[in-house]
PDB file of N, CA and C in Angstrom:
ATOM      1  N   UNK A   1     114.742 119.967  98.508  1.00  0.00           N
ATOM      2  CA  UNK A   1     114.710 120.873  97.392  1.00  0.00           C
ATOM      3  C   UNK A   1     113.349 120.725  96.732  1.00  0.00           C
ATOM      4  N   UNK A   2     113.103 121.729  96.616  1.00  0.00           N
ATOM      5  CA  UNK A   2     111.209 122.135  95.969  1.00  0.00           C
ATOM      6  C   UNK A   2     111.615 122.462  94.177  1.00  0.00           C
ATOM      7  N   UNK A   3     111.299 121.235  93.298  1.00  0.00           N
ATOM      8  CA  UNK A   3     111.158 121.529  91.913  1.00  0.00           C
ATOM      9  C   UNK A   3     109.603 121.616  91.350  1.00  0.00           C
ATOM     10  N   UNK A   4     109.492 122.372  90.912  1.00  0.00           N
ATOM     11  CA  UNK A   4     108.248 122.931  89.744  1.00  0.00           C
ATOM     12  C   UNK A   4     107.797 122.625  88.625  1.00  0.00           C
ATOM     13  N   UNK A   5     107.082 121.630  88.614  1.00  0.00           N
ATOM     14  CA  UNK A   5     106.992 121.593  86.838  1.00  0.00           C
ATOM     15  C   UNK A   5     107.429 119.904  86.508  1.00  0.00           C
ATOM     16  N   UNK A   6     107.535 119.486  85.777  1.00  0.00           N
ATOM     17  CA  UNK A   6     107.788 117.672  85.054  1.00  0.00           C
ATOM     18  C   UNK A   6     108.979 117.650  85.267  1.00  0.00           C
ATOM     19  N   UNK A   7     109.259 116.953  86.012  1.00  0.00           N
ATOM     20  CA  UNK A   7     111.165 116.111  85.920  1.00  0.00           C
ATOM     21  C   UNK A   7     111.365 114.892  86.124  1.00  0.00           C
ATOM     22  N   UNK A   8     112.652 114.617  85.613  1.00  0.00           N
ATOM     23  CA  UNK A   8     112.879 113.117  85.843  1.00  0.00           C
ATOM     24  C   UNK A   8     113.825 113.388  86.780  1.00  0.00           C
ATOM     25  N   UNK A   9     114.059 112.476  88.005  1.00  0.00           N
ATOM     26  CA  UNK A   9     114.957 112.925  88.649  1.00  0.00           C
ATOM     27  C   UNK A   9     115.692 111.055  89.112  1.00  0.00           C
ATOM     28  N   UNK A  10     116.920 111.412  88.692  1.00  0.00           N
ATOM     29  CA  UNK A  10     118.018 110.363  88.778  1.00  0.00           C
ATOM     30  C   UNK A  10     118.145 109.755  90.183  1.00  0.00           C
ATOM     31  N   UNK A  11     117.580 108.691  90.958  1.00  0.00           N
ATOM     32  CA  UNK A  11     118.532 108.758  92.603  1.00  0.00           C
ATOM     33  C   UNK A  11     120.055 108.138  92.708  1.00  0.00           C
ATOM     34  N   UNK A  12     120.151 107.452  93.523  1.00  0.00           N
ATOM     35  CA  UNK A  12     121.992 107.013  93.674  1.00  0.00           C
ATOM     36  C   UNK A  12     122.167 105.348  93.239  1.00  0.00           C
ATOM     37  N   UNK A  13     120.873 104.808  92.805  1.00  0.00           N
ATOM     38  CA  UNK A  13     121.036 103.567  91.710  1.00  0.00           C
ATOM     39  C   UNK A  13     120.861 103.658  90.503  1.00  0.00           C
ATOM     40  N   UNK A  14     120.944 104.562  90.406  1.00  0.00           N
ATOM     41  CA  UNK A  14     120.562 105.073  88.685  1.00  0.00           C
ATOM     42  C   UNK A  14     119.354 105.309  88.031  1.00  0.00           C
ATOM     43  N   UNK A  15     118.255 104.768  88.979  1.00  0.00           N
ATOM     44  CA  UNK A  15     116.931 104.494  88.687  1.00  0.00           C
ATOM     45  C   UNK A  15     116.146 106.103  88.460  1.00  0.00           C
ATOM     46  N   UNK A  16     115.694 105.864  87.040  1.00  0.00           N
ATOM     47  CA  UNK A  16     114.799 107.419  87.390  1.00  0.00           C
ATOM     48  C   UNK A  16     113.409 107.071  87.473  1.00  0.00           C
ATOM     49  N   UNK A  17     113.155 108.720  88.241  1.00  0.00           N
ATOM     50  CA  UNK A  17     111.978 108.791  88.697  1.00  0.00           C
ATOM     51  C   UNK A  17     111.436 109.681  87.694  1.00  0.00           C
ATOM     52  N   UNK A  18     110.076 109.563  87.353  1.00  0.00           N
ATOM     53  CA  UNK A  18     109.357 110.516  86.419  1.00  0.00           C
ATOM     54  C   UNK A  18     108.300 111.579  87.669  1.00  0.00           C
ATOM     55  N   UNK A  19     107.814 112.966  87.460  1.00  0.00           N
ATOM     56  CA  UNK A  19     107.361 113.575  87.822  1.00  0.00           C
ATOM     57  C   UNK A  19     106.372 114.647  87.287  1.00  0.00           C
ATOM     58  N   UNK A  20     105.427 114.257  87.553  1.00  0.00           N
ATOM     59  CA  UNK A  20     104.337 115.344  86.483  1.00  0.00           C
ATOM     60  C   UNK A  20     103.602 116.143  87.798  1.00  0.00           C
ATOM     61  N   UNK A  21     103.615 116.474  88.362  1.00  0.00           N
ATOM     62  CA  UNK A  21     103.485 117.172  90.016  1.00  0.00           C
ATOM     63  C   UNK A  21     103.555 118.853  89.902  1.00  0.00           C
ATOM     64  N   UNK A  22     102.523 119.760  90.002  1.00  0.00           N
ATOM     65  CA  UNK A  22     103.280 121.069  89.930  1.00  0.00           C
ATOM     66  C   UNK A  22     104.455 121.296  90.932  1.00  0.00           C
ATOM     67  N   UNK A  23     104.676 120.527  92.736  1.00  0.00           N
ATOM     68  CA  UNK A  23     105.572 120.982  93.208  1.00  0.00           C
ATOM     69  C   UNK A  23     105.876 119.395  93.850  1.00  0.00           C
ATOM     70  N   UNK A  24     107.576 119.361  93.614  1.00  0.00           N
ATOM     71  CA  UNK A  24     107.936 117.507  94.327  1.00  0.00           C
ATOM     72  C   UNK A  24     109.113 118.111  95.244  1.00  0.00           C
ATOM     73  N   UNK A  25     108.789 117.301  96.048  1.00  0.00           N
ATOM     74  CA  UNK A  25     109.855 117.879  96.921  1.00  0.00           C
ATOM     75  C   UNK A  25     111.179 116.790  96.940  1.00  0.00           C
ATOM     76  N   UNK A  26     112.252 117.064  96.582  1.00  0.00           N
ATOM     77  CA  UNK A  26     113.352 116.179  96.428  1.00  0.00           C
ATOM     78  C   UNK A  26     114.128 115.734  97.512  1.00  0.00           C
ATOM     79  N   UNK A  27     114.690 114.926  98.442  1.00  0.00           N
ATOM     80  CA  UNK A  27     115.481 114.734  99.805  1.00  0.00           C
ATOM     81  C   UNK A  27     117.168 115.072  99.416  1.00  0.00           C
ATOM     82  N   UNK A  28     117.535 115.943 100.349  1.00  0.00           N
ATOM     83  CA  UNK A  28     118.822 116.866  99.909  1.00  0.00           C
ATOM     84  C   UNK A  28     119.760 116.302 101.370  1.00  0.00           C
ATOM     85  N   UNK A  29     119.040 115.584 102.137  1.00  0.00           N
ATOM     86  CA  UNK A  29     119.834 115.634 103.489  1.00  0.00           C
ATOM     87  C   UNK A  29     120.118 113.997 103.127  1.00  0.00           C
ATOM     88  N   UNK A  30     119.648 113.386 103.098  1.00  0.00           N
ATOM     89  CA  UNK A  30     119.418 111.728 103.162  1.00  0.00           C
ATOM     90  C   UNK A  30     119.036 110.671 103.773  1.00  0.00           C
ATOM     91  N   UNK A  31     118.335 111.770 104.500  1.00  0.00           N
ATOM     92  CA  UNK A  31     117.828 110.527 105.363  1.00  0.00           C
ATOM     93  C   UNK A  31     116.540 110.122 105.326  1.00  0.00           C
ATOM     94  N   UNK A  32     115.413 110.816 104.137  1.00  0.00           N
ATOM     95  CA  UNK A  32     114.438 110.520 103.533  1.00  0.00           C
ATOM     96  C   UNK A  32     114.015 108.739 103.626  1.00  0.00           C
ATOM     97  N   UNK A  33     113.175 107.785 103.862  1.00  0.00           N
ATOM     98  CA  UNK A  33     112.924 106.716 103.913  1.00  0.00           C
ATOM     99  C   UNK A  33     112.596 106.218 102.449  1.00  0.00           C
ATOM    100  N   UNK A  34     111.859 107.508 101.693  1.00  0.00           N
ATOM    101  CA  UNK A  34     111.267 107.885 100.584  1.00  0.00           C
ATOM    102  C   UNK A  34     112.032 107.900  99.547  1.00  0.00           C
ATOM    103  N   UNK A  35     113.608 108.176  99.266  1.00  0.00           N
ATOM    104  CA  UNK A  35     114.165 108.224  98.511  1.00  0.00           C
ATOM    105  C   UNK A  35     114.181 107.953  96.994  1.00  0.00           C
ATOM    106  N   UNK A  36     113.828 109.033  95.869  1.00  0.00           N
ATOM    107  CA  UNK A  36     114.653 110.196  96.101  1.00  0.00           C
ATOM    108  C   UNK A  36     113.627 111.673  96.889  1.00  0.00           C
ATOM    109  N   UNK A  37     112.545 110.894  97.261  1.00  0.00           N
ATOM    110  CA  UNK A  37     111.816 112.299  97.550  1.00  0.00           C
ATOM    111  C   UNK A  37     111.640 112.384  98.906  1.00  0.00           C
ATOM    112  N   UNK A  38     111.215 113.410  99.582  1.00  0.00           N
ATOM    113  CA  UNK A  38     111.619 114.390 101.040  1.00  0.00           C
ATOM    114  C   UNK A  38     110.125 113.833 101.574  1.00  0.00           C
ATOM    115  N   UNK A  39     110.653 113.025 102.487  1.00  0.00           N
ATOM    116  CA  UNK A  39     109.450 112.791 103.845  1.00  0.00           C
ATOM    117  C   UNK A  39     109.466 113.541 105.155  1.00  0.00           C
ATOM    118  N   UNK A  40     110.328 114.506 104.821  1.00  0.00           N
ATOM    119  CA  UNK A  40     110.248 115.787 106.375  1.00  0.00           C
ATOM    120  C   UNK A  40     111.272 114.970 107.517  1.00  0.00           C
ATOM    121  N   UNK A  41     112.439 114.181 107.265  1.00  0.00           N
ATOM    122  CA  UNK A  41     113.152 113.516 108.385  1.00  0.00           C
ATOM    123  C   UNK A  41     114.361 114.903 108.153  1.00  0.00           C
ATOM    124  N   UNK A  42     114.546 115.758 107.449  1.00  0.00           N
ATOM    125  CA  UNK A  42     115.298 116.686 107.886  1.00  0.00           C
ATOM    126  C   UNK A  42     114.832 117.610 109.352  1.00  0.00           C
ATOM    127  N   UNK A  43     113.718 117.456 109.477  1.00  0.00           N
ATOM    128  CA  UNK A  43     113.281 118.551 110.255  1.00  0.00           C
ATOM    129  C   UNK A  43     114.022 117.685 111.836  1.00  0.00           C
ATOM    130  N   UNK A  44     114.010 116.346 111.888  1.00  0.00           N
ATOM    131  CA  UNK A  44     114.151 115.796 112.849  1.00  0.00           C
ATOM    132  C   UNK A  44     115.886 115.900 113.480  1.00  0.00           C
ATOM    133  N   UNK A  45     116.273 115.335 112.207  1.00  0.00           N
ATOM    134  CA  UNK A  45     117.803 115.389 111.944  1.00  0.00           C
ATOM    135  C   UNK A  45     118.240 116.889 112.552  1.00  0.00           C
ATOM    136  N   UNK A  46     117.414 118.372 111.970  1.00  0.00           N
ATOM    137  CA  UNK A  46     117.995 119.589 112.600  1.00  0.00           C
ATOM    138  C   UNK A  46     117.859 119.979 113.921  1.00  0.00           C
ATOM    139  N   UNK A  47     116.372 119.247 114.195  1.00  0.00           N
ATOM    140  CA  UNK A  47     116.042 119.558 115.891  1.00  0.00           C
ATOM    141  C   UNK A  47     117.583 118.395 117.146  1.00  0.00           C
ATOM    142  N   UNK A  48     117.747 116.870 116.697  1.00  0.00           N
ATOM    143  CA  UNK A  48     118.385 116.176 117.838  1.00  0.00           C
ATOM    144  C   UNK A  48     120.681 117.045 117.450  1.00  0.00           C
ATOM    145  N   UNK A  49     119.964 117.987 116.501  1.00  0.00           N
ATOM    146  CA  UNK A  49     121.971 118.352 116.642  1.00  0.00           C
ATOM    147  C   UNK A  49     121.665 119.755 116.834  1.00  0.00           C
ATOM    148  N   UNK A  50     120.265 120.069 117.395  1.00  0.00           N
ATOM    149  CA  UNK A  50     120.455 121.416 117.885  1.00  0.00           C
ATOM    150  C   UNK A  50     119.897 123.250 117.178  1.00  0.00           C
ATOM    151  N   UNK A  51     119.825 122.420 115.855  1.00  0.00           N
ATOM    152  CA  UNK A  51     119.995 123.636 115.230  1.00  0.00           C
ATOM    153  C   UNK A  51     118.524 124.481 114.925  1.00  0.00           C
ATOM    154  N   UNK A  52     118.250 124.978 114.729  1.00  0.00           N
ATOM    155  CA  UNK A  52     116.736 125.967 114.552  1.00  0.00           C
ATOM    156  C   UNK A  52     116.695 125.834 113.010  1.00  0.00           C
ATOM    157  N   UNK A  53     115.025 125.280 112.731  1.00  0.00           N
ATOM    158  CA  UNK A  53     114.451 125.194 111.294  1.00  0.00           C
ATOM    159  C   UNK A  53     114.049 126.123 110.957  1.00  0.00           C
ATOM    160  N   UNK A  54     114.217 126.849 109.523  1.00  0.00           N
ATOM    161  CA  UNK A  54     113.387 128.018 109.603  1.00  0.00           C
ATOM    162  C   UNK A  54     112.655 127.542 108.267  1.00  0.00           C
ATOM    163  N   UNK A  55     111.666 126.429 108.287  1.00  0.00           N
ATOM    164  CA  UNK A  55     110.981 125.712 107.198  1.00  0.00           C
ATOM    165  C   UNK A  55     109.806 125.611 107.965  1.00  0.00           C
TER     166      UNK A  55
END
């Protein structure tokens, strides 16, 4: 997920993240290494189950 603009964004220990970035890209699948933010392991995850990226 692509947010715009300053956020704090919560991950799954409670820990927030601050963001002053015009664009952060957030990890929506989970398998990010990066967590909470998107290192492109979705793209991998969609190619070995088959499916076509349209990113």
């Amino acid at each position: 997920m692509l947010l715009r603009g300053d956020h704090v964004i919560r991950d799954a220990e409670g820990n927030e993240h601050e963001t002053r970035r015009p664009v952060s890209a957030v990890c929506m699948c989970g398998g990010s290494a990066i967590k909470p933010w998107c290192d492109g392991t979705h793209k991998a995850i969609e190619k070995r189950r088959g499916q076509r990226t349209s990113r």
